[in-house]
PDB file of N, CA and C in Angstrom:
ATOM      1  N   UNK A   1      33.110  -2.926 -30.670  1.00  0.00           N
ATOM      2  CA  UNK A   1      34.392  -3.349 -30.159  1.00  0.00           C
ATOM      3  C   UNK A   1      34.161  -4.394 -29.077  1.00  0.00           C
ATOM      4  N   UNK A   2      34.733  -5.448 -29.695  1.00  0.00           N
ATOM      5  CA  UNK A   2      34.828  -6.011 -27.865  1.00  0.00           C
ATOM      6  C   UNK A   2      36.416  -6.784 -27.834  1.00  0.00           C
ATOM      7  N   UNK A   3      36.367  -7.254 -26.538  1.00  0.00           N
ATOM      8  CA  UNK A   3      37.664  -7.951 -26.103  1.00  0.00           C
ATOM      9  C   UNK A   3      37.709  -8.957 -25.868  1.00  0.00           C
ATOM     10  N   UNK A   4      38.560 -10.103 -26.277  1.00  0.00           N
ATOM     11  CA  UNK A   4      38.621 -11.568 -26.712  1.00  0.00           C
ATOM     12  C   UNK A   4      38.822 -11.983 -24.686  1.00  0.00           C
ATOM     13  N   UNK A   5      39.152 -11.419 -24.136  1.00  0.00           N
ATOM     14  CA  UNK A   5      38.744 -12.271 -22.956  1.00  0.00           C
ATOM     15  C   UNK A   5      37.209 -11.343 -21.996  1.00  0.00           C
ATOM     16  N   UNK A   6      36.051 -10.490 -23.094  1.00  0.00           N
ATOM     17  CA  UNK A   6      35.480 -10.581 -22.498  1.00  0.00           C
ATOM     18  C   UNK A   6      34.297 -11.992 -23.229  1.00  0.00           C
ATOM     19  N   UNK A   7      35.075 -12.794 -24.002  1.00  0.00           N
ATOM     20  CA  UNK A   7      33.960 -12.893 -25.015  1.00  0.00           C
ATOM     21  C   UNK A   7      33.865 -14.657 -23.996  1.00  0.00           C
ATOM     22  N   UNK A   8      32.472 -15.450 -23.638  1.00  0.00           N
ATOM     23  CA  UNK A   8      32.524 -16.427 -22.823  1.00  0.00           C
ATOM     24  C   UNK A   8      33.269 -17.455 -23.920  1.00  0.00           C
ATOM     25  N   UNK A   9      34.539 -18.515 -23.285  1.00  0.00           N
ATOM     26  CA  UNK A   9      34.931 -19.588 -23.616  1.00  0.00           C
ATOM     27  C   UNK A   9      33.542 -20.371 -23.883  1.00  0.00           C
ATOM     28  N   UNK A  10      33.991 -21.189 -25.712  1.00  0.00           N
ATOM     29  CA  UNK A  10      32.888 -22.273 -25.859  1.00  0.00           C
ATOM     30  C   UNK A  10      33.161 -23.417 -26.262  1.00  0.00           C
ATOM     31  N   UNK A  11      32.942 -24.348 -26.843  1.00  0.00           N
ATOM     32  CA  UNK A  11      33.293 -25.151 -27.670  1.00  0.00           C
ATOM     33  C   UNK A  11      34.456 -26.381 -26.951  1.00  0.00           C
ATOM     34  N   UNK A  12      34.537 -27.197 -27.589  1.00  0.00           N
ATOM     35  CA  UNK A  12      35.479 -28.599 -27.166  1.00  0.00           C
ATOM     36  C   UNK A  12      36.907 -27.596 -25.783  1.00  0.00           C
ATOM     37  N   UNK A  13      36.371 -27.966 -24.433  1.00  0.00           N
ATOM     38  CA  UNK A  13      37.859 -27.620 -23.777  1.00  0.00           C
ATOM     39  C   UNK A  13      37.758 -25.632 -23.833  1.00  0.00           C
ATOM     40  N   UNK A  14      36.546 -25.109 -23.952  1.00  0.00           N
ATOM     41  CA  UNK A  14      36.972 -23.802 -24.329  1.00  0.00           C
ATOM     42  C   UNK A  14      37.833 -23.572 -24.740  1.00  0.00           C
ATOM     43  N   UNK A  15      37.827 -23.892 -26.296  1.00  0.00           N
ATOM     44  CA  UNK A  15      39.042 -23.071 -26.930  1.00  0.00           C
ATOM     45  C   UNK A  15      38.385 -22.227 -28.151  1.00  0.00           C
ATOM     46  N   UNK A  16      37.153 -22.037 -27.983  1.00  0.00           N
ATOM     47  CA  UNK A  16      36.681 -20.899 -28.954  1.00  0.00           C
ATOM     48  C   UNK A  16      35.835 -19.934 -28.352  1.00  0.00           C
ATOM     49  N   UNK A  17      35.886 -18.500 -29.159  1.00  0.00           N
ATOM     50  CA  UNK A  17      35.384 -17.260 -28.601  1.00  0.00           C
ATOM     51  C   UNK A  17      35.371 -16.712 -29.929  1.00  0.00           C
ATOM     52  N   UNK A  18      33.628 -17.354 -29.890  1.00  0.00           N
ATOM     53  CA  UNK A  18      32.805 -16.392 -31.084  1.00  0.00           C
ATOM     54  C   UNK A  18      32.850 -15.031 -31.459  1.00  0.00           C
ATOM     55  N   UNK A  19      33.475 -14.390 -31.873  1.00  0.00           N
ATOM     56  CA  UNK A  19      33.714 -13.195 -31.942  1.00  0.00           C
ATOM     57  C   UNK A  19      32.889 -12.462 -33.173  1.00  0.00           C
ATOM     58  N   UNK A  20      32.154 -13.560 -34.427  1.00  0.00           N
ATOM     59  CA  UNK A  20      31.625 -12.867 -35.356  1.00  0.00           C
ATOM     60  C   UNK A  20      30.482 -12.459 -34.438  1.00  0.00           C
ATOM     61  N   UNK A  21      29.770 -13.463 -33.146  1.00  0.00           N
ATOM     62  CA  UNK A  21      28.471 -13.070 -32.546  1.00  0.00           C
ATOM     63  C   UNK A  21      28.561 -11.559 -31.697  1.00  0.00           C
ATOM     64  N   UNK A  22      29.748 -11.903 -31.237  1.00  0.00           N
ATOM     65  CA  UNK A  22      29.845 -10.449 -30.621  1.00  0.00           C
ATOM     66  C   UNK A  22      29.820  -9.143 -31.035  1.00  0.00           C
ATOM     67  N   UNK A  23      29.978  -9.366 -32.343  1.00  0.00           N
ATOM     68  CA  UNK A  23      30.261  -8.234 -32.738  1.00  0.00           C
ATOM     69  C   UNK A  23      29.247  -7.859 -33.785  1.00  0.00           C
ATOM     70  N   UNK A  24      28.022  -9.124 -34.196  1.00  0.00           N
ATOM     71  CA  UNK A  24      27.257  -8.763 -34.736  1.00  0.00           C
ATOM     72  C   UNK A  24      27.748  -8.686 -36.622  1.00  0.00           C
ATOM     73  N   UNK A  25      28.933  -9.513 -36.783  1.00  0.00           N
ATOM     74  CA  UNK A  25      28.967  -9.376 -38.120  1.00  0.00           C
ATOM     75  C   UNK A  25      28.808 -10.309 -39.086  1.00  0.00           C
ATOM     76  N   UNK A  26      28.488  -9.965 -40.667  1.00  0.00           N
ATOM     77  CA  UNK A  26      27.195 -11.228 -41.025  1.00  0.00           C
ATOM     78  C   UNK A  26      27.617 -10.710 -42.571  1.00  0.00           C
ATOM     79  N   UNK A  27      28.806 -10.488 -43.246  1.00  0.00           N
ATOM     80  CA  UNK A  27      29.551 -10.588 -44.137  1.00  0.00           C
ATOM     81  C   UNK A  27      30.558 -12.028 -43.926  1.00  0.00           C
ATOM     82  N   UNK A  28      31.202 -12.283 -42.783  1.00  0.00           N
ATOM     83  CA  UNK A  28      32.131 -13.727 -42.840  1.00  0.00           C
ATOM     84  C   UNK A  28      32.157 -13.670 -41.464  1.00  0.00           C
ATOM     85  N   UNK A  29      32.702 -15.337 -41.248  1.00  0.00           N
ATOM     86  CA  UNK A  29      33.103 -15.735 -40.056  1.00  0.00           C
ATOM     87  C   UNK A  29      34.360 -15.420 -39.327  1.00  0.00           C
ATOM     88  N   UNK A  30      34.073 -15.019 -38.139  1.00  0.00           N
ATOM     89  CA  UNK A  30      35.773 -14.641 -37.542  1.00  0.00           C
ATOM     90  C   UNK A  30      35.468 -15.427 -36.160  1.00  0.00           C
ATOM     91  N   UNK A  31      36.304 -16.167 -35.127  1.00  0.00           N
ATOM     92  CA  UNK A  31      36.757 -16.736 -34.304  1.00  0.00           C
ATOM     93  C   UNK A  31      37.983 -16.548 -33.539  1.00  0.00           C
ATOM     94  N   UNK A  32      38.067 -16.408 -32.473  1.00  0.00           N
ATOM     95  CA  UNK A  32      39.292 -16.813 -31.821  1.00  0.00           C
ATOM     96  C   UNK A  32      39.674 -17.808 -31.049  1.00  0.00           C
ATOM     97  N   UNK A  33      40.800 -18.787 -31.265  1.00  0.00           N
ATOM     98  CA  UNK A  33      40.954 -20.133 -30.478  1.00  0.00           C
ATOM     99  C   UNK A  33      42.021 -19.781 -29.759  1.00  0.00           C
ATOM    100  N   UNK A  34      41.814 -20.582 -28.617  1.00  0.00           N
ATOM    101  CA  UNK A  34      42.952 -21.107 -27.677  1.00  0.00           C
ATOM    102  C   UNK A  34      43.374 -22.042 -27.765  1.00  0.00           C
ATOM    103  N   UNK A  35      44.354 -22.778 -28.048  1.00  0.00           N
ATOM    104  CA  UNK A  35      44.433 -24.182 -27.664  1.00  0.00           C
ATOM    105  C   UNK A  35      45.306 -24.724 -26.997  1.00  0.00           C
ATOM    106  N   UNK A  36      45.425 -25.727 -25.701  1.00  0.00           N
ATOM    107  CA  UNK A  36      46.322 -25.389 -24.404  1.00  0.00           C
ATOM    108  C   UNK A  36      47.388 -26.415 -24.995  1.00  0.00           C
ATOM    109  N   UNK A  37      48.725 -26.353 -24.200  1.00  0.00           N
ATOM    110  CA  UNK A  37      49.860 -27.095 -25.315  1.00  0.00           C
ATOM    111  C   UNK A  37      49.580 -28.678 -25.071  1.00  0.00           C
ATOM    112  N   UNK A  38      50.532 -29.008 -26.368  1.00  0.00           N
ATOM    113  CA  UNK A  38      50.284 -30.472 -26.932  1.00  0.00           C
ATOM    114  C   UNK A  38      48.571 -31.171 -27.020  1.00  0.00           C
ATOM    115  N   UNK A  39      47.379 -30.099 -27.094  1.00  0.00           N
ATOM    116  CA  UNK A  39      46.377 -30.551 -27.906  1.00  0.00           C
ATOM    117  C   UNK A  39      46.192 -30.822 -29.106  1.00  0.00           C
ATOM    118  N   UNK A  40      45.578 -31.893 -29.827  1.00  0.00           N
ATOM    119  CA  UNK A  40      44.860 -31.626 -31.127  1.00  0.00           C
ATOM    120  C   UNK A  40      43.607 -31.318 -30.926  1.00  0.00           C
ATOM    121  N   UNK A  41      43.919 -30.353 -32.290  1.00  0.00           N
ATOM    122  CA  UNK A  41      42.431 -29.901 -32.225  1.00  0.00           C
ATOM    123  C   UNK A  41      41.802 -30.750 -33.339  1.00  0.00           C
ATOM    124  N   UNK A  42      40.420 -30.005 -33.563  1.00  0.00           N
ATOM    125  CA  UNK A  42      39.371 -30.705 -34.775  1.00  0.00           C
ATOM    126  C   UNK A  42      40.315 -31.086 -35.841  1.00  0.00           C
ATOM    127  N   UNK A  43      40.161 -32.223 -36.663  1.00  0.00           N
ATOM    128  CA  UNK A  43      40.511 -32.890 -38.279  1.00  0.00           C
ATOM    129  C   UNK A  43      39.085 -32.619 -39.055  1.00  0.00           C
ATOM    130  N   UNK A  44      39.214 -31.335 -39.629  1.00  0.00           N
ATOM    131  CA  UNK A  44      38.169 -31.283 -40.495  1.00  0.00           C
ATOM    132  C   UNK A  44      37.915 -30.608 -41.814  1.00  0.00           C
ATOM    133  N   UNK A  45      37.071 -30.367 -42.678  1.00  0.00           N
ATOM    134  CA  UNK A  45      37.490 -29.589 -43.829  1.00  0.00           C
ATOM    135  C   UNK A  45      36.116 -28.794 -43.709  1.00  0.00           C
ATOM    136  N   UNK A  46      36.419 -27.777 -44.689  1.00  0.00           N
ATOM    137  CA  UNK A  46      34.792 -26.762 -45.047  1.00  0.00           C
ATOM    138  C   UNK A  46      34.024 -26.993 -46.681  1.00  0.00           C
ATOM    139  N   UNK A  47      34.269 -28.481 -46.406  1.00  0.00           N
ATOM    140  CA  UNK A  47      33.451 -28.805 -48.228  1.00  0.00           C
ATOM    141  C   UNK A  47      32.228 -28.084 -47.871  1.00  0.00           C
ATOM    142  N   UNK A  48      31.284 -28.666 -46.327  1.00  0.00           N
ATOM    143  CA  UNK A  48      29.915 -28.990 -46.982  1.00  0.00           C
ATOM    144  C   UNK A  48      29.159 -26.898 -46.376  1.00  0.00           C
ATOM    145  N   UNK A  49      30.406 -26.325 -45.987  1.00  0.00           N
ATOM    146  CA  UNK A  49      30.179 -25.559 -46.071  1.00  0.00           C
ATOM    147  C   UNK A  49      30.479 -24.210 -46.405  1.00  0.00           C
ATOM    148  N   UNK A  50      31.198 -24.995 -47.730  1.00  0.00           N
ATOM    149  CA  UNK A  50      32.376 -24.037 -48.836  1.00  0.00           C
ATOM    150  C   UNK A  50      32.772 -22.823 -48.136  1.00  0.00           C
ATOM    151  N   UNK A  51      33.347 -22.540 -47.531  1.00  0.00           N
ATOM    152  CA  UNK A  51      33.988 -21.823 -47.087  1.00  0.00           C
ATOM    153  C   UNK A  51      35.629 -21.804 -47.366  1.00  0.00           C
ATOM    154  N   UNK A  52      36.098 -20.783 -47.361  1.00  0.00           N
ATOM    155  CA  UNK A  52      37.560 -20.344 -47.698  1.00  0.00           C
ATOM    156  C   UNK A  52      38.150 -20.204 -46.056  1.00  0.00           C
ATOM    157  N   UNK A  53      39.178 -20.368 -46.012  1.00  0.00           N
ATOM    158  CA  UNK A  53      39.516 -19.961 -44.312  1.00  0.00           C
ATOM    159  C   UNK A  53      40.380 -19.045 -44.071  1.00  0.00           C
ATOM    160  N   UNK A  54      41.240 -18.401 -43.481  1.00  0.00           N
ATOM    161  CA  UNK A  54      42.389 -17.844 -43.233  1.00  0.00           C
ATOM    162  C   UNK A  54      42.549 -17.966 -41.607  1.00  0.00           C
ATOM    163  N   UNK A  55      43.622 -18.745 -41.149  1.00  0.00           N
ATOM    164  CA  UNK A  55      44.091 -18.973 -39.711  1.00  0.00           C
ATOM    165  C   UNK A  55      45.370 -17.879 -39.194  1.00  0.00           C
ATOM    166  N   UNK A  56      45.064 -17.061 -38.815  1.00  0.00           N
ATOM    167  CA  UNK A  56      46.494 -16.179 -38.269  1.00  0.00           C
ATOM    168  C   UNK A  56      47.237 -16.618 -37.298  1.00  0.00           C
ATOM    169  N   UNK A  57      47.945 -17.323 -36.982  1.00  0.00           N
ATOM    170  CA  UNK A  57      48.483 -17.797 -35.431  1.00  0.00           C
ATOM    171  C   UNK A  57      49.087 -15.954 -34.949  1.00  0.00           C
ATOM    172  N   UNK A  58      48.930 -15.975 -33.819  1.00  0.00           N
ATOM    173  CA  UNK A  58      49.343 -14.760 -33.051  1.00  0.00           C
ATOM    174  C   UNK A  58      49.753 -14.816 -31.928  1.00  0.00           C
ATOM    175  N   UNK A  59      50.044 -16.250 -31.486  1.00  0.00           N
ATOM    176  CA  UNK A  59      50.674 -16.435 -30.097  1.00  0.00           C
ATOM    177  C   UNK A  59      50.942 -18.064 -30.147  1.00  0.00           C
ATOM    178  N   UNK A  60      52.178 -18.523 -29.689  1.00  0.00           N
ATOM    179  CA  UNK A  60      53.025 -19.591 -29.379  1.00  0.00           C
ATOM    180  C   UNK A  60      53.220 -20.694 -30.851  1.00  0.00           C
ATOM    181  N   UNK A  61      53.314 -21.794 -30.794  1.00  0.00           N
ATOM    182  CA  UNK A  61      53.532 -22.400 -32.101  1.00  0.00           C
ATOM    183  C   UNK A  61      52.888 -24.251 -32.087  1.00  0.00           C
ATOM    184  N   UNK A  62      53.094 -24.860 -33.027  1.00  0.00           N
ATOM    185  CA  UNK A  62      52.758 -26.057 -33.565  1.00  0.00           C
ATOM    186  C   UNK A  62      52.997 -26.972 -34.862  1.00  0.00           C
ATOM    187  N   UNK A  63      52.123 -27.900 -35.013  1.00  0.00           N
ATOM    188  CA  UNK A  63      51.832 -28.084 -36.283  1.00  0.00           C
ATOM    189  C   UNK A  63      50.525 -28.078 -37.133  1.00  0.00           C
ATOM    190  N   UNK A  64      50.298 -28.212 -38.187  1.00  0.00           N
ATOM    191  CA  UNK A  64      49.059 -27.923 -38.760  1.00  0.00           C
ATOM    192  C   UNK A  64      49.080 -29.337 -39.532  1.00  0.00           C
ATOM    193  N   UNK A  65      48.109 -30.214 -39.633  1.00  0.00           N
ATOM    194  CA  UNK A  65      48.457 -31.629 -40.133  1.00  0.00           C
ATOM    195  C   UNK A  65      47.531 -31.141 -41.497  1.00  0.00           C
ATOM    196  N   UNK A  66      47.861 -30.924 -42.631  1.00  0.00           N
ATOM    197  CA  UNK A  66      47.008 -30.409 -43.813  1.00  0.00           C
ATOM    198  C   UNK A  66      47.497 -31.417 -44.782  1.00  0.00           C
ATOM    199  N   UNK A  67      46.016 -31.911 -44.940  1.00  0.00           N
ATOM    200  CA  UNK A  67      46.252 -33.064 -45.650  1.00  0.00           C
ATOM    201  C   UNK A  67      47.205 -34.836 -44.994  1.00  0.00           C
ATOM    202  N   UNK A  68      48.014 -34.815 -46.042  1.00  0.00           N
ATOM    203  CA  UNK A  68      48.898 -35.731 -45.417  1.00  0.00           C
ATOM    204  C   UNK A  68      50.737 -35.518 -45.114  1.00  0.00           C
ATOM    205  N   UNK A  69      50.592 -33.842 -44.827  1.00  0.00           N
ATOM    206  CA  UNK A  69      51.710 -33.172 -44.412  1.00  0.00           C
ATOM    207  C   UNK A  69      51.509 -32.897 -42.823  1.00  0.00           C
ATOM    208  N   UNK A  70      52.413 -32.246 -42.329  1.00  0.00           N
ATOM    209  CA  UNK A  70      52.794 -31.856 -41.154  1.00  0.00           C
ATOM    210  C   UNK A  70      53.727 -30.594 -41.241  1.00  0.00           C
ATOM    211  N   UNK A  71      53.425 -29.021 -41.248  1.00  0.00           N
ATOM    212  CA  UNK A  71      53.587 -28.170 -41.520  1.00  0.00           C
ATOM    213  C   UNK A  71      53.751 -27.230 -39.884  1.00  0.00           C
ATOM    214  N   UNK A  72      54.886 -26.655 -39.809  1.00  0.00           N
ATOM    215  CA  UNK A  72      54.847 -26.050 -38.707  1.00  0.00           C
ATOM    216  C   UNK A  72      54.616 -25.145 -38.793  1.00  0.00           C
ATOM    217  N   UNK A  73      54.372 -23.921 -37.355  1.00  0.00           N
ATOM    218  CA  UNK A  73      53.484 -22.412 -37.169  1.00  0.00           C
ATOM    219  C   UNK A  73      53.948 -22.160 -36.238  1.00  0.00           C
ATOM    220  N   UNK A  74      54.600 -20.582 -36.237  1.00  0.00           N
ATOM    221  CA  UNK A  74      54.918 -20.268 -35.367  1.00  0.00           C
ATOM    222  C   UNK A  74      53.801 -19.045 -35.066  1.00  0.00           C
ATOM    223  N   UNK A  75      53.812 -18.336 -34.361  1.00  0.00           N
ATOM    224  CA  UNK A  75      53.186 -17.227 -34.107  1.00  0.00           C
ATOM    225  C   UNK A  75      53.421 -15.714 -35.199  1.00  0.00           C
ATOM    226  N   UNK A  76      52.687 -15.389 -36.420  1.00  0.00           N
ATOM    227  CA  UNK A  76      53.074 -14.553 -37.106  1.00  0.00           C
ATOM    228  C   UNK A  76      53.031 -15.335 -38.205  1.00  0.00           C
ATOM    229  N   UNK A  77      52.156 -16.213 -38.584  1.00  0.00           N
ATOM    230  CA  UNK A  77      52.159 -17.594 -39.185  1.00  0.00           C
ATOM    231  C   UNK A  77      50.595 -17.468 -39.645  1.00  0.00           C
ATOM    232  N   UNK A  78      50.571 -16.999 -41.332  1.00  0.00           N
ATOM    233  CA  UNK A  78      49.160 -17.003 -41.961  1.00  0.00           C
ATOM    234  C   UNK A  78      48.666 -18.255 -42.690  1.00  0.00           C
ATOM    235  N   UNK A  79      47.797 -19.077 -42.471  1.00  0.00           N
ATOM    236  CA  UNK A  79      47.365 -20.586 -43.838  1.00  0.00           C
ATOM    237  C   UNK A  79      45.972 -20.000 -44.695  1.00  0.00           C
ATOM    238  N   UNK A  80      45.828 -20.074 -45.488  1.00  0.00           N
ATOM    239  CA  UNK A  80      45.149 -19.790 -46.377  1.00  0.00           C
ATOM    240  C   UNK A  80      44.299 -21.514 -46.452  1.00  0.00           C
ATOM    241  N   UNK A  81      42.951 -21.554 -46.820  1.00  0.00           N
ATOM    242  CA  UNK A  81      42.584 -23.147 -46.805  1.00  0.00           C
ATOM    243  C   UNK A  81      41.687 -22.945 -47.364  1.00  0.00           C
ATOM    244  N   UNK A  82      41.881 -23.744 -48.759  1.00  0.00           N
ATOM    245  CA  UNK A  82      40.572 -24.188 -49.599  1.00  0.00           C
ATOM    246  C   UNK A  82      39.526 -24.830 -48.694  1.00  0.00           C
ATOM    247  N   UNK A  83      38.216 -24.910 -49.170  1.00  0.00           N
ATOM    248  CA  UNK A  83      36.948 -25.275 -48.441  1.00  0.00           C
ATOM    249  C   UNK A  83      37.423 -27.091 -48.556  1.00  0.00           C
ATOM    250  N   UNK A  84      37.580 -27.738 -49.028  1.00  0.00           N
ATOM    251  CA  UNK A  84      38.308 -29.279 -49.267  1.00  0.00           C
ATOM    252  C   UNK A  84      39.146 -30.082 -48.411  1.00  0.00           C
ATOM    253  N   UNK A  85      39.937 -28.986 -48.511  1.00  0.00           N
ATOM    254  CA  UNK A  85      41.488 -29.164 -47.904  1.00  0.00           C
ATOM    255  C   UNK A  85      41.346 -29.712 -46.319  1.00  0.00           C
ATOM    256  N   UNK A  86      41.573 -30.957 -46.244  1.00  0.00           N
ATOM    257  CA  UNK A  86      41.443 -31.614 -44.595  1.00  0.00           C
ATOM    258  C   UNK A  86      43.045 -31.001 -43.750  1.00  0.00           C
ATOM    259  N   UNK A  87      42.187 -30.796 -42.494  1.00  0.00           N
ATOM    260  CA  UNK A  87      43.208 -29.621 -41.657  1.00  0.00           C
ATOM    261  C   UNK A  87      43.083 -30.377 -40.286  1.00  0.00           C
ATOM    262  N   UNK A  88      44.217 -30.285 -39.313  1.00  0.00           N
ATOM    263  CA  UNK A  88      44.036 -29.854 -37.901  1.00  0.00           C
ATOM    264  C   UNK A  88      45.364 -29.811 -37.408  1.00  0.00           C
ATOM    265  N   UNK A  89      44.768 -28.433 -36.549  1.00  0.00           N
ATOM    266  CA  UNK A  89      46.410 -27.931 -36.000  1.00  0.00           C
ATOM    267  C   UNK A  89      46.169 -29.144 -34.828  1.00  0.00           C
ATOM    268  N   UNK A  90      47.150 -28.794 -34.172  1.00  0.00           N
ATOM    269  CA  UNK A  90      48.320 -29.558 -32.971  1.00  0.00           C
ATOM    270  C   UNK A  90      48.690 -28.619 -32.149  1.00  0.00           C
ATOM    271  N   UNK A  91      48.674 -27.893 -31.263  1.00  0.00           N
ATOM    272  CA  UNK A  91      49.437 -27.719 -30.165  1.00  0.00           C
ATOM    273  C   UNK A  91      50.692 -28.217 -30.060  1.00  0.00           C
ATOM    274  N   UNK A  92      51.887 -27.017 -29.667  1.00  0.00           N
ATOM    275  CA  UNK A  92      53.186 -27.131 -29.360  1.00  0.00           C
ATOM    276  C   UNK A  92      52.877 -27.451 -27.772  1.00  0.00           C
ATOM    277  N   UNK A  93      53.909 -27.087 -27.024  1.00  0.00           N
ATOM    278  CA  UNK A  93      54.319 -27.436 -25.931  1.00  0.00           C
ATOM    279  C   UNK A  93      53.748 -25.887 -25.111  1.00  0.00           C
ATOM    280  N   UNK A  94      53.783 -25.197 -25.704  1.00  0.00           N
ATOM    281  CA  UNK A  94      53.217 -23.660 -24.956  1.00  0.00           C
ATOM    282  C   UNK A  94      51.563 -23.456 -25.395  1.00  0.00           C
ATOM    283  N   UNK A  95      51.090 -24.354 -26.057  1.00  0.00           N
ATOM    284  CA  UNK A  95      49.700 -24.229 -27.043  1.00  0.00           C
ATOM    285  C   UNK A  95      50.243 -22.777 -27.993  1.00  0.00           C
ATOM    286  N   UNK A  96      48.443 -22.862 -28.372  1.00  0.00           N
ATOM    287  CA  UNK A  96      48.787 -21.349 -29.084  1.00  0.00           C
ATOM    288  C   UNK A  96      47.213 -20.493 -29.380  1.00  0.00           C
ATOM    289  N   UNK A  97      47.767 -19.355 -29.850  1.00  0.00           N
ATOM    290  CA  UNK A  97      46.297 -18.903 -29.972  1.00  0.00           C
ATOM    291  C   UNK A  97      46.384 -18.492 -31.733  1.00  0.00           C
ATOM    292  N   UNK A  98      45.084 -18.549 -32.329  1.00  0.00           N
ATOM    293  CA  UNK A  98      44.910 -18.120 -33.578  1.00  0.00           C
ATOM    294  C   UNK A  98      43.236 -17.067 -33.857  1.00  0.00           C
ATOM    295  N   UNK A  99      43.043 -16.400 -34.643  1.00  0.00           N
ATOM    296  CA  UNK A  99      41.747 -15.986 -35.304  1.00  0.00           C
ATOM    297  C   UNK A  99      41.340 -16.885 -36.415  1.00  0.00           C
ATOM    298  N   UNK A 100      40.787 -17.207 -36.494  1.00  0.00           N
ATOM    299  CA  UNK A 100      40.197 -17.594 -38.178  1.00  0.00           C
ATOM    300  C   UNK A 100      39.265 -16.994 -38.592  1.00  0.00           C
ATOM    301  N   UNK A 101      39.523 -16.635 -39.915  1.00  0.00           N
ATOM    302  CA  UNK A 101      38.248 -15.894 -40.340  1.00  0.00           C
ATOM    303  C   UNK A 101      37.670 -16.625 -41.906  1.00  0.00           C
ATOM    304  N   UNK A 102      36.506 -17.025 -42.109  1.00  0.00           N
ATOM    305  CA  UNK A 102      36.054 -17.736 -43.174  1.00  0.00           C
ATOM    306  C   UNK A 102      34.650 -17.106 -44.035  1.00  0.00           C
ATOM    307  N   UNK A 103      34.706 -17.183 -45.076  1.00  0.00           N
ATOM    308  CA  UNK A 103      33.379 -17.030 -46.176  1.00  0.00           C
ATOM    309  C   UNK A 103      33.357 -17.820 -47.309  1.00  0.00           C
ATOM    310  N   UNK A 104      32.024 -17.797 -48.123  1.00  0.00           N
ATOM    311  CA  UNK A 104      32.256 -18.793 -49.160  1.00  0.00           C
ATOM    312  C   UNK A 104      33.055 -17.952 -50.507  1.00  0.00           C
ATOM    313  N   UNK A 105      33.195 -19.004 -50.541  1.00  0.00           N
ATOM    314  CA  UNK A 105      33.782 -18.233 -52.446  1.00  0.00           C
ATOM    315  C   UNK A 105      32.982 -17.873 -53.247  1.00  0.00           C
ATOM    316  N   UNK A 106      33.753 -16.120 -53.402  1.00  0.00           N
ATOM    317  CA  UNK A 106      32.430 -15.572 -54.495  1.00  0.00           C
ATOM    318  C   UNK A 106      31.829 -14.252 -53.506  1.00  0.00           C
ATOM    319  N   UNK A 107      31.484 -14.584 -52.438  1.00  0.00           N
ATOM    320  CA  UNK A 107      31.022 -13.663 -51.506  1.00  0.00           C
ATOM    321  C   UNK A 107      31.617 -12.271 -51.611  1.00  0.00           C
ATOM    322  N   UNK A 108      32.897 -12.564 -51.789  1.00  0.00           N
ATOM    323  CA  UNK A 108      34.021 -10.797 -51.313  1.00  0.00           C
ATOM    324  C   UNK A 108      34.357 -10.367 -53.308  1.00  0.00           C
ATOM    325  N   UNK A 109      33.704  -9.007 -52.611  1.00  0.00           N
ATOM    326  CA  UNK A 109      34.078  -8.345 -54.294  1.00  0.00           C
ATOM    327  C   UNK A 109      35.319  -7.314 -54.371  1.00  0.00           C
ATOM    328  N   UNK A 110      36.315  -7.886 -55.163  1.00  0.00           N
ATOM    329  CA  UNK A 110      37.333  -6.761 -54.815  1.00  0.00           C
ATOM    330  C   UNK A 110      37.342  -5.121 -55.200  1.00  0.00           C
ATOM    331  N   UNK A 111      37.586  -4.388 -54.408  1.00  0.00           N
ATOM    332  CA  UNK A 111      37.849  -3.066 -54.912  1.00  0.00           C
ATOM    333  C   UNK A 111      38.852  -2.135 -54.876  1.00  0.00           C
ATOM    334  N   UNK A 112      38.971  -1.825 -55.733  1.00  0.00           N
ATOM    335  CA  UNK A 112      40.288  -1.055 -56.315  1.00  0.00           C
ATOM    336  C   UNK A 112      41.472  -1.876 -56.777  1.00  0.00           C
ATOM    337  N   UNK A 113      42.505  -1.150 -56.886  1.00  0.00           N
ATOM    338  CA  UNK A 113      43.953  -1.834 -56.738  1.00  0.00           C
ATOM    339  C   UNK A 113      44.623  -2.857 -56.177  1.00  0.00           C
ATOM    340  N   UNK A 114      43.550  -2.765 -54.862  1.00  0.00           N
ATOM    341  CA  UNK A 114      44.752  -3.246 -53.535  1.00  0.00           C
ATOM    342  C   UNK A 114      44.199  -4.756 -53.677  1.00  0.00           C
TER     343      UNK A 114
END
């Protein structure tokens, strides 16, 4: 277990907190960002490192520039992202916070029903 503000701010402006390191897990990537309002963040995609993504926003809102759209997020706000797919959120006026969690395709085997 740990707690996202014990985990040290890293990355561009501290707005990431490695959370797969903390926790020691080595099935997929998980992260938590901050990002303070009206930032952009990274424009980037996960070709060269096929990865699948899932972004949860869980606090304040924005936009997500995917592709050559402009897609808004509020908090309670899931994106799903092919490894291809060129991305970068935006910061609203309050920023916001999200998890992302990523693996490659192929990795996760489903079981059961659900």
């Amino acid at each position: 277990m740990v707690r996202v503000d014990e985990i040290e701010p890293s990355g561009p402006g501290g707005a990431v907190r490695f959370v797969r390191r903390e926790l020691g897990v080595e099935a997929f990537g998980v992260n938590w960002f901050e990002v303070a309002p009206n930032v952009e963040g990274r424009r980037h995609d996960e070709s060269e490192s096929g990865q699948e993504e899932v972004n949860v926003i869980v606090r304040g809102s924005g936009v997500y520039r995917i592709e050559d759209e402009e897609v808004p997020f509020a908090a309670g706000t899931i994106f799903r992202f092919d490894p291809e797919t060129t991305r970068q959120p935006v910061a609203g006026p309050d920023g916001f916070a999200m998890v992302a969690i990523g693996a490659r395709r192929g990795s996760y085997e489903p079981r059961g029903p659900f």
